[in-house]
C-alpha atoms as a PDB file:
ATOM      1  CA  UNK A   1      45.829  77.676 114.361  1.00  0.00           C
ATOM      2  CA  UNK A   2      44.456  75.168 111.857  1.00  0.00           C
ATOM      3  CA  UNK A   3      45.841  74.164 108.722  1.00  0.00           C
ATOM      4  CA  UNK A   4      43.805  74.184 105.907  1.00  0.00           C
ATOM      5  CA  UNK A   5      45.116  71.206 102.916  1.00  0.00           C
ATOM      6  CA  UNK A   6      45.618  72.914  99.742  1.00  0.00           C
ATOM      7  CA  UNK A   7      43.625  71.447  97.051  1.00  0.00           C
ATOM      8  CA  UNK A   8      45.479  69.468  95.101  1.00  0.00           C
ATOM      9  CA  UNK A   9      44.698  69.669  91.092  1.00  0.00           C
ATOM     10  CA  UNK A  10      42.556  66.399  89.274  1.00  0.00           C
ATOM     11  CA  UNK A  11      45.171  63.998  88.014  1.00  0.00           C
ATOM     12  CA  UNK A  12      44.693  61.782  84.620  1.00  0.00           C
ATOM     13  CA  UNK A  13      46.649  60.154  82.616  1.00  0.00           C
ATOM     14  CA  UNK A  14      46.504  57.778  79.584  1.00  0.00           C
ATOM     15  CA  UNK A  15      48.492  54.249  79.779  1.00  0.00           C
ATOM     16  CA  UNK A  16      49.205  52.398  76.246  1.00  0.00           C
ATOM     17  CA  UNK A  17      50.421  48.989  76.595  1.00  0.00           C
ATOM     18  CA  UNK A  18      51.794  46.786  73.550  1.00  0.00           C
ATOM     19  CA  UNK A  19      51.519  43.416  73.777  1.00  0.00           C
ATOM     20  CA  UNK A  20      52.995  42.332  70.080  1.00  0.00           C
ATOM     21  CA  UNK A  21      57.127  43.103  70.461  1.00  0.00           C
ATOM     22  CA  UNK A  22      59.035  40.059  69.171  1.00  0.00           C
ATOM     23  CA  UNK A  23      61.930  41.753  68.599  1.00  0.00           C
ATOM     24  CA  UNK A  24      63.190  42.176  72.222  1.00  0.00           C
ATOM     25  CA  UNK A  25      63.438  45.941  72.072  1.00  0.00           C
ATOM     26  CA  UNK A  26      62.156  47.832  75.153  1.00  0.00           C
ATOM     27  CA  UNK A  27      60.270  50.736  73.994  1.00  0.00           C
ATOM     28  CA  UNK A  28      58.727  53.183  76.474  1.00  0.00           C
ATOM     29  CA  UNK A  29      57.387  56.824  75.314  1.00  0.00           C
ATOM     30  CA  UNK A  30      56.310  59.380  78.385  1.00  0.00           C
ATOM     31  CA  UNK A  31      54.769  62.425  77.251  1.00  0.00           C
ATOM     32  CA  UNK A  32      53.203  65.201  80.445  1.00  0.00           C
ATOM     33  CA  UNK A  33      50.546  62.720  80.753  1.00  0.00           C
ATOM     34  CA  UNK A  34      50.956  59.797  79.165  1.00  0.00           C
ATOM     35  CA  UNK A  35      53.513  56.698  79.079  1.00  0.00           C
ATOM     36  CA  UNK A  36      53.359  54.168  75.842  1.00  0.00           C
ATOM     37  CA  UNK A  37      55.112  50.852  76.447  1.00  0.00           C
ATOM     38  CA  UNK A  38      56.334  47.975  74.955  1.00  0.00           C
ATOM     39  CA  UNK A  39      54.768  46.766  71.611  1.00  0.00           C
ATOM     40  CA  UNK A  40      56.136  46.324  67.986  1.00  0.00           C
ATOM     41  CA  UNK A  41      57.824  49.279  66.294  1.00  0.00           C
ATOM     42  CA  UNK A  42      54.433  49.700  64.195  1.00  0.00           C
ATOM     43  CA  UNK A  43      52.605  49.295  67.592  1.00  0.00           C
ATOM     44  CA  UNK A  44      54.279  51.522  69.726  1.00  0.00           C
ATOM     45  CA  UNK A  45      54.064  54.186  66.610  1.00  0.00           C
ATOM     46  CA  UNK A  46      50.715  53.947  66.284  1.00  0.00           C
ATOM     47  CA  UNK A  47      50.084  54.754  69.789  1.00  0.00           C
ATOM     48  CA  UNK A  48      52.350  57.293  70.217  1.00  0.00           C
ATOM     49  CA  UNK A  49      50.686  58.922  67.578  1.00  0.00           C
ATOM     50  CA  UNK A  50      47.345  58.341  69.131  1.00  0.00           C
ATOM     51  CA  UNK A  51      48.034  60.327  72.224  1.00  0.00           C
ATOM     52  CA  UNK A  52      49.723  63.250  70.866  1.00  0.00           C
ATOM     53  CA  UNK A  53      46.795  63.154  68.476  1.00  0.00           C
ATOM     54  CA  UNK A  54      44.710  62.747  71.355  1.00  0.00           C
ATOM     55  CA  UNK A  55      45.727  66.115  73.717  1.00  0.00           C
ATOM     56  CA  UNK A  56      45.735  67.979  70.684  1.00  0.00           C
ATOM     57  CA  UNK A  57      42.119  67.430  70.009  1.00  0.00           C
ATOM     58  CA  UNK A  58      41.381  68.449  73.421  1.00  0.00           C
ATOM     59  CA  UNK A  59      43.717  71.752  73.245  1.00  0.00           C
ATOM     60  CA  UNK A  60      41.270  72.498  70.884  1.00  0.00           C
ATOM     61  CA  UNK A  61      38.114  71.624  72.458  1.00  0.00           C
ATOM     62  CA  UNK A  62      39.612  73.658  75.384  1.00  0.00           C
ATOM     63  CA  UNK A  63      39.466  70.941  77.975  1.00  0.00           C
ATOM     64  CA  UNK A  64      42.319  68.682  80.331  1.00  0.00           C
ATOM     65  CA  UNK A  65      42.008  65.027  80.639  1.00  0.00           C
ATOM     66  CA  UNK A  66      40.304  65.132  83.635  1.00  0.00           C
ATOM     67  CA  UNK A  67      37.729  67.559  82.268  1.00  0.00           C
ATOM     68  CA  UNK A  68      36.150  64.576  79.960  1.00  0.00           C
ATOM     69  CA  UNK A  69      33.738  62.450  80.530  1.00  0.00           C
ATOM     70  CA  UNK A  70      34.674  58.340  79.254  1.00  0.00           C
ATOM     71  CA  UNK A  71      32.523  58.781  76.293  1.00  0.00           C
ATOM     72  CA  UNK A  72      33.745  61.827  75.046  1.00  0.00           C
ATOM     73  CA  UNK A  73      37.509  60.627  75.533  1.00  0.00           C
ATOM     74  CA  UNK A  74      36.758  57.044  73.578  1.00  0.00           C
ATOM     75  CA  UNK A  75      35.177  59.230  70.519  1.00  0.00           C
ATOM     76  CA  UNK A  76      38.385  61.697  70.713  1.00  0.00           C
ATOM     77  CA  UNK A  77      40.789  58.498  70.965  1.00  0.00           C
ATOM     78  CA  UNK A  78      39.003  56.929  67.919  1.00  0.00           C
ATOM     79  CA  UNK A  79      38.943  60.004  65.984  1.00  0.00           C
ATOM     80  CA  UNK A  80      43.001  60.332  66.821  1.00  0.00           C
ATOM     81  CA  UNK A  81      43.754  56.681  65.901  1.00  0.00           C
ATOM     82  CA  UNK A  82      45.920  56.382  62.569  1.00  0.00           C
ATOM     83  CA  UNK A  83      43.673  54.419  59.979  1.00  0.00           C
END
């Protein structure tokens, strides 16, 4: 009998990295697919923001992560960035 490998479902996730924390506080934010760390409180805020922002806008457009091509996700990210 062979065994057939179930097909496993296309992975994504975003990664936000802050590189301006001088105030020695360790901040890490997960969400179901994406992790914010580090970065100043306004930073870290900011990006936070950015993603949930982010997988809203593509609840609406009816699409995952994985579903979007690199130019579609930048204008969605730049669109979801506080001004």
């Amino acid at each position: 009998m062979i065994k057939k490998k179930k097909k496993t479902a296309p992975r994504a996730g975003l990664l936000g990295i802050g590189l301006d924390h001088e105030d020695g506080h360790k901040r890490i934010t997960t969400g179901e697919q994406f992790a914010i760390v580090g970065g100043s409180e306004n930073t870290h805020e900011r990006m936070t923001e950015t993603a949930v922002k982010t997988f809203e806008e593509l609840k609406n457009r009816r699409k995952e992560l994985h579903q979007v091509e690199p130019d579609e996700l930048a204008e969605i990210l730049a669109k979801s960035t506080p001004r």
